[in-house]
Protein backbone atom coordinates (compact mmCIF):
# COMPACT_ATOMS: atom_id res chain seq x y z
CA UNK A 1 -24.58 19.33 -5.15
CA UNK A 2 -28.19 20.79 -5.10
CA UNK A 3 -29.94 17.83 -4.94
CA UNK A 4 -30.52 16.94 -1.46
CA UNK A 5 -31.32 21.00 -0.82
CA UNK A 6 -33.85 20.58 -3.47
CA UNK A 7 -35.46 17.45 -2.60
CA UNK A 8 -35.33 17.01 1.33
CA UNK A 9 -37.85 19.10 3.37
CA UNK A 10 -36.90 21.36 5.98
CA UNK A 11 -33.86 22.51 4.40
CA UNK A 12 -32.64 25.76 5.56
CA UNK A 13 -33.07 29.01 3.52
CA UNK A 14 -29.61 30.22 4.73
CA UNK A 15 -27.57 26.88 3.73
CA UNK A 16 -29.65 26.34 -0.01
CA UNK A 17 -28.28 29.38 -0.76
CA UNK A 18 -24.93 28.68 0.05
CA UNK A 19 -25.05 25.55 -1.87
CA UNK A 20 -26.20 27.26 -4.60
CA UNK A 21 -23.51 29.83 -4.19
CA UNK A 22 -20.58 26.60 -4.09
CA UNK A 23 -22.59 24.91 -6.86
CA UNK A 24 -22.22 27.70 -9.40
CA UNK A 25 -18.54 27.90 -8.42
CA UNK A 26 -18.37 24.31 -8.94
CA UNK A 27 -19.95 24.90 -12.18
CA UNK A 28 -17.82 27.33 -13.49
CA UNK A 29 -14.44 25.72 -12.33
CA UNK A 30 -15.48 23.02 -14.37
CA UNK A 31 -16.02 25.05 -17.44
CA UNK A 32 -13.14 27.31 -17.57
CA UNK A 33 -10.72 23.79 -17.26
CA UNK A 34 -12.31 21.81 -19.90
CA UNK A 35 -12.26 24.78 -22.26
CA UNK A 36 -9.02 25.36 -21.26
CA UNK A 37 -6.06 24.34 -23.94
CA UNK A 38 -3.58 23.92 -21.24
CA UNK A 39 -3.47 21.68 -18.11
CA UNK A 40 -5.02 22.58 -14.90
CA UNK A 41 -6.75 20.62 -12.07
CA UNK A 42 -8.53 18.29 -13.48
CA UNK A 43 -7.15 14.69 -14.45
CA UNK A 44 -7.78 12.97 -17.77
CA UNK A 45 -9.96 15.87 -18.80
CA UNK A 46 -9.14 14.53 -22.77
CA UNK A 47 -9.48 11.32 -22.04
CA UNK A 48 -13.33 10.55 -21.78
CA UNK A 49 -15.14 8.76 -20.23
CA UNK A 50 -12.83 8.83 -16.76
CA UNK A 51 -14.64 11.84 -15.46
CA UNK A 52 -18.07 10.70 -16.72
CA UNK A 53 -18.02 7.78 -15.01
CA UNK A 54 -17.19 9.73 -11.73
CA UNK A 55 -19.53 12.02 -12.16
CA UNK A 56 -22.11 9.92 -12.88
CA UNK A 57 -21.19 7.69 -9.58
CA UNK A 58 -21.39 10.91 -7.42
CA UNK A 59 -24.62 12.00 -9.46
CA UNK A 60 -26.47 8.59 -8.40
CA UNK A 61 -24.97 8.36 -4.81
CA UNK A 62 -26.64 11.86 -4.40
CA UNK A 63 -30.26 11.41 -5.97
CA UNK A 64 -30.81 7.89 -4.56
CA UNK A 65 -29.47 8.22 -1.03
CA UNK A 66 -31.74 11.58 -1.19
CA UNK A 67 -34.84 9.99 -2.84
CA UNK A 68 -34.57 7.35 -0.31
CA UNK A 69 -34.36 9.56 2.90
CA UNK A 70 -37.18 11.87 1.34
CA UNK A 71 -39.41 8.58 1.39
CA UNK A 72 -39.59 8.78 4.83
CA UNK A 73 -40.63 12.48 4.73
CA UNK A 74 -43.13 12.65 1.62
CA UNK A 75 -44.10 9.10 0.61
CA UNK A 76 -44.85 8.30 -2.88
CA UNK A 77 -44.91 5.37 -5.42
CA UNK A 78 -41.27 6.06 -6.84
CA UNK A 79 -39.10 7.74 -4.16
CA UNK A 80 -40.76 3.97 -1.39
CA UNK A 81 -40.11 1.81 -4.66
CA UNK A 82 -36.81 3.73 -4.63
CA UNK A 83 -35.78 3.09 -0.85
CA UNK A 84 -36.94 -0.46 -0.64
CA UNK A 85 -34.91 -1.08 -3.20
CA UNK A 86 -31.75 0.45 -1.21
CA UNK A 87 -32.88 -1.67 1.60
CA UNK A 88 -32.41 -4.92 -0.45
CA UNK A 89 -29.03 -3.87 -1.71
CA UNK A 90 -27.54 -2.73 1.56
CA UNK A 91 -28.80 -5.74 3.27
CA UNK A 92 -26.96 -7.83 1.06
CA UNK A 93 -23.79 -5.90 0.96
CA UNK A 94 -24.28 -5.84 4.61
CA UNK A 95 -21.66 -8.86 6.18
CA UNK A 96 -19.40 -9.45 8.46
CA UNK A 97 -16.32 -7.85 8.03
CA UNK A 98 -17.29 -5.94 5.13
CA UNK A 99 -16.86 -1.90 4.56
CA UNK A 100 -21.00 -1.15 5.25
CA UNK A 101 -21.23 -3.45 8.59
CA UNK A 102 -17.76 -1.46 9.61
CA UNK A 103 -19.36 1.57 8.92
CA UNK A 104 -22.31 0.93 10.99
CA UNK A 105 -20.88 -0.17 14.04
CA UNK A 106 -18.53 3.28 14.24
CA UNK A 107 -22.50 4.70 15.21
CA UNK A 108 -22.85 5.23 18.66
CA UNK A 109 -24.60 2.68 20.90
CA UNK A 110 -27.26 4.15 21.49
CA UNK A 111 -28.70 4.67 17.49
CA UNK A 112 -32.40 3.86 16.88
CA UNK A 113 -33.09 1.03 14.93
CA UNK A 114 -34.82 3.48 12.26
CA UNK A 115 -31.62 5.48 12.56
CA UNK A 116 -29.34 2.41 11.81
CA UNK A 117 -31.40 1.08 8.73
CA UNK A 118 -31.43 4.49 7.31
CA UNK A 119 -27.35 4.62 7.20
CA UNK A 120 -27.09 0.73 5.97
CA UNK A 121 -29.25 2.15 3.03
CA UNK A 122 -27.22 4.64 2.85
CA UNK A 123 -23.71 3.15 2.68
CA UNK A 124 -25.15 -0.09 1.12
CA UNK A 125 -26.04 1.92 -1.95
CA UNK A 126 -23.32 3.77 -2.21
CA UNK A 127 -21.02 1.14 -1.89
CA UNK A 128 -23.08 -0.77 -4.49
CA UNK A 129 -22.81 2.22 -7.31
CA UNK A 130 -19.08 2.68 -6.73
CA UNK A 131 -18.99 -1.10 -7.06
CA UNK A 132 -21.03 -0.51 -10.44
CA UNK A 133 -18.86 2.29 -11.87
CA UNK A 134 -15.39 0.68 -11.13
CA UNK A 135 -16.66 -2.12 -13.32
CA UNK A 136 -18.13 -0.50 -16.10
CA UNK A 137 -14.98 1.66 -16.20
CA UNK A 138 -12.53 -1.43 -16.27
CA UNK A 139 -14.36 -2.85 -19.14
CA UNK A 140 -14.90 0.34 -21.01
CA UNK A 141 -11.25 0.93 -20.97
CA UNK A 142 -10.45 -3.46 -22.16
CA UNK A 143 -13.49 -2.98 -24.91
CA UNK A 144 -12.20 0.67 -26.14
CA UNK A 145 -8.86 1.09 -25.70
CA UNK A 146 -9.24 3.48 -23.17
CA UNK A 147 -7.31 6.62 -23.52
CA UNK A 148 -6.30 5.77 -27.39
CA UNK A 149 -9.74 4.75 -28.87
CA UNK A 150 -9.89 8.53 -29.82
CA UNK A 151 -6.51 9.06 -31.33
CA UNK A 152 -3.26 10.15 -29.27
CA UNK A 153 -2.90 10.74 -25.64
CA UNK A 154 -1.22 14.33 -23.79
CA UNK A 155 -0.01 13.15 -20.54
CA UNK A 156 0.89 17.11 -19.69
CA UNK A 157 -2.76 17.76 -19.92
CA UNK A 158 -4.47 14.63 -18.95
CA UNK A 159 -2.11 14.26 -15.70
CA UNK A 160 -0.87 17.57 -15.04
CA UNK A 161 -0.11 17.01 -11.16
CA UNK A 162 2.56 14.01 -12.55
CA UNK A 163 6.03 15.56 -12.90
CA UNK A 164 7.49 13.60 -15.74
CA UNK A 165 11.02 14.98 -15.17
CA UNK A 166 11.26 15.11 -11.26
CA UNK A 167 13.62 12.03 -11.14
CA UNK A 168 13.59 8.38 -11.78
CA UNK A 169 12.10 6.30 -14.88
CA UNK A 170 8.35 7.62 -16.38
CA UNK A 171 6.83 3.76 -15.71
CA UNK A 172 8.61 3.08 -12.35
CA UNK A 173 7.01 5.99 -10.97
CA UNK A 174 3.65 5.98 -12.47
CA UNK A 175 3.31 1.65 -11.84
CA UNK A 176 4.18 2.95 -7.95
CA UNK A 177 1.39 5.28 -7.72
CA UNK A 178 -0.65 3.69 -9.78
CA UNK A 179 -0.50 0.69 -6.58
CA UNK A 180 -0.38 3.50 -4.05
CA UNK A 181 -3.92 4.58 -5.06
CA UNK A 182 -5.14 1.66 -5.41
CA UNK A 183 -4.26 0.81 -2.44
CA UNK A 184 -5.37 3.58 -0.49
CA UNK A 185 -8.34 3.01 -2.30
CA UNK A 186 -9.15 -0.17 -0.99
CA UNK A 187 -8.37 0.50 2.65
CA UNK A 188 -10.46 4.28 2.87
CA UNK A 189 -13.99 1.89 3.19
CA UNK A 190 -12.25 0.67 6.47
CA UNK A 191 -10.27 3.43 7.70
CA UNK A 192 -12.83 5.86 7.66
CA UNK A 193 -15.17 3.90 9.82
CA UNK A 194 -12.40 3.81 11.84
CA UNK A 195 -11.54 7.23 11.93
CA UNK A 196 -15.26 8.21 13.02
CA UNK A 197 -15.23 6.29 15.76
CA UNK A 198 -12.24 7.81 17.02
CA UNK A 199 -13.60 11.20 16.69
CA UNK A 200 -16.58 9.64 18.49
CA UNK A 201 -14.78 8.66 21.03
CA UNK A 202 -12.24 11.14 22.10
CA UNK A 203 -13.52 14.17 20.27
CA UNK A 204 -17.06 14.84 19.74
CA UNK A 205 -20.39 11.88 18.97
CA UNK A 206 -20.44 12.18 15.34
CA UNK A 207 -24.35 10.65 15.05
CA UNK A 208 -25.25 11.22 11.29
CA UNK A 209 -28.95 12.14 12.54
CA UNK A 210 -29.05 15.01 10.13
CA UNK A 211 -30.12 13.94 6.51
CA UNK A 212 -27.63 16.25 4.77
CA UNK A 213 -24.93 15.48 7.23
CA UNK A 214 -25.68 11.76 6.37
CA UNK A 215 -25.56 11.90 2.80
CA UNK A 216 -22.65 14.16 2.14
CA UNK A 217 -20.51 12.03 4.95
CA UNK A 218 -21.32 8.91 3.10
CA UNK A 219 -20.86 10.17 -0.32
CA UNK A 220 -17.62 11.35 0.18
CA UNK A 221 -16.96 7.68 2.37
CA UNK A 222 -17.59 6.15 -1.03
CA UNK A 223 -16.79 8.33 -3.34
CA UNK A 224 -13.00 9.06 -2.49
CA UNK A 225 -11.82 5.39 -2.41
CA UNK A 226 -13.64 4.62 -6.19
CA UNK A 227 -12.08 7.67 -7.49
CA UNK A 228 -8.20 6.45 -6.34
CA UNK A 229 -8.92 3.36 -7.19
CA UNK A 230 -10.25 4.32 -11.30
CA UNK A 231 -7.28 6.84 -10.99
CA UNK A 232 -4.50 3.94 -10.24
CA UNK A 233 -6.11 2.16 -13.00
CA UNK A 234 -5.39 4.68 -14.60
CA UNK A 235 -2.09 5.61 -14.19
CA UNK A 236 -1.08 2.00 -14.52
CA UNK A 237 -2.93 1.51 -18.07
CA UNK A 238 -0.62 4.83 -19.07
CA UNK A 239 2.38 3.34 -17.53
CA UNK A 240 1.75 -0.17 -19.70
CA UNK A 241 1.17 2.33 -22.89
CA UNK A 242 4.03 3.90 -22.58
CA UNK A 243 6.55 1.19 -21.74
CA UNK A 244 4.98 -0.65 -25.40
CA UNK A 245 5.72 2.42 -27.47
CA UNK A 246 8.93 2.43 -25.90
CA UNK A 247 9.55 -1.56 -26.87
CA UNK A 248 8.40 -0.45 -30.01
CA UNK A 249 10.46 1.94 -30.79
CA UNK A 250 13.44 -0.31 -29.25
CA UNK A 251 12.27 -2.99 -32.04
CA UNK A 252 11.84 -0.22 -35.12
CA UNK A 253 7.91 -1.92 -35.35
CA UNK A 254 4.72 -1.15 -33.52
CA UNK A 255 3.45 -2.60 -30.13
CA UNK A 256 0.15 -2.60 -29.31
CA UNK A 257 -0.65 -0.70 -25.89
């Protein structure tokens, strides 16, 4: 959260020390739940590496949009070797149709050409980590087991916003939002493209000129749709564990999950 305060000149004094303030707040949060015994906010808390894998997405999002922008401040031989390297990815990414040529054209018209390359690095980037981190985490959970390769599995504290007595079968309703955030998760990299240029248009010119204002916008334009998508994953691998225990148990043997 401190990172582009940190690294990008002309921050104000004022708003580093408010994201210092939210940072150690942040901090703390985080450290009162996970040495918590009982559930709280956070979601598969026990069941590593599902947070690790989102933290280190947002954590890379963060320092490479910022070393990239910071090029164009201070120049030097990592943070230009950094950005042209963005450049390359978020060219390619950058097609027809797809979520980082969406997101560009919901800029106004009248966006520089420096302007416009420095959100395709942006978004191309982003989009490429998320990309990166939804993979990893799909095979991490085939190759490991993922959330029994280190013993049993709570679902009170590992999903404690899921209601398992509020009505209707355990599998139904966890296979349904499983697909629910999934597929939210696939349309937020067009809707919110969408929903800018709305704003844009009836509401006020949302231009991304600021460096902060561009980062944080895209990070959370990236990082919202990876993390329903990793969390329907999920929620679907717990729904398939729990209907083969219950086969199992049916068939007085043992079913793999």
């Amino acid at each position: 959260m401190c990172i582009p305060a940190l690294m990008l000149p002309h921050t104000n004094v004022d708003t580093a020390q408010i994201i210092v303030v939210v940072a150690f707040f942040a901090a703390a949060l985080t450290f009162f739940e996970y040495v918590s015994v009982y559930p709280g906010l956070v979601e598969f808390r026990d069941a590593p590496p599902f947070n690790r894998i989102r933290f280190l997405a947002l954590f890379l999002m963060i320092f490479v949009m910022s070393t990239a922008i910071d090029a164009q401040y201070e120049p030097d031989t990592f943070n230009r070797f950094v950005g042209a390297l963005s450049e390359t990815v978020a060219r390619a990414l950058d097609m027809p149709y797809s979520p980082v040529r969406l997101f560009l054209l919901a800029l106004p018209d009248y966006s520089s050409p420096t302007h416009i390359e420095a959100v395709r690095t942006a978004v191309g980037t982003s989009y490429f980590i998320t990309i990166i981190m939804l993979v990893y985490f799909v095979i991490s959970m085939r190759l490991h087991n993922w959330p029994l390769d280190k013993g049993t599995f709570n679902v009170w504290v590992n999903l404690p916003t899921f209601d398992p007595t509020a009505g209707g079968d355990v599998v139904e309703r966890l296979r349904r939002d499983s697909w629910f955030n999934v597929a939210l998760g696939f349309l937020l990299p067009f809707l919110i493209p969408a929903g800018i240029k709305l704003i844009s248009m009836n509401i006020s010119v949302i231009t991304l000129e600021n460096p902060h204002a561009l980062i944080w916008t895209v990070t959370a334009w990236a990082f919202l749709p990876v993390s329903l998508f990793m969390r329907g994953i999920a929620m679907g691998r717990v729904a398939t564990m729990i209907e083969a225990k219950r086969r199992a148990q049916e068939g007085g043997g043992f079913a793999p999950a």
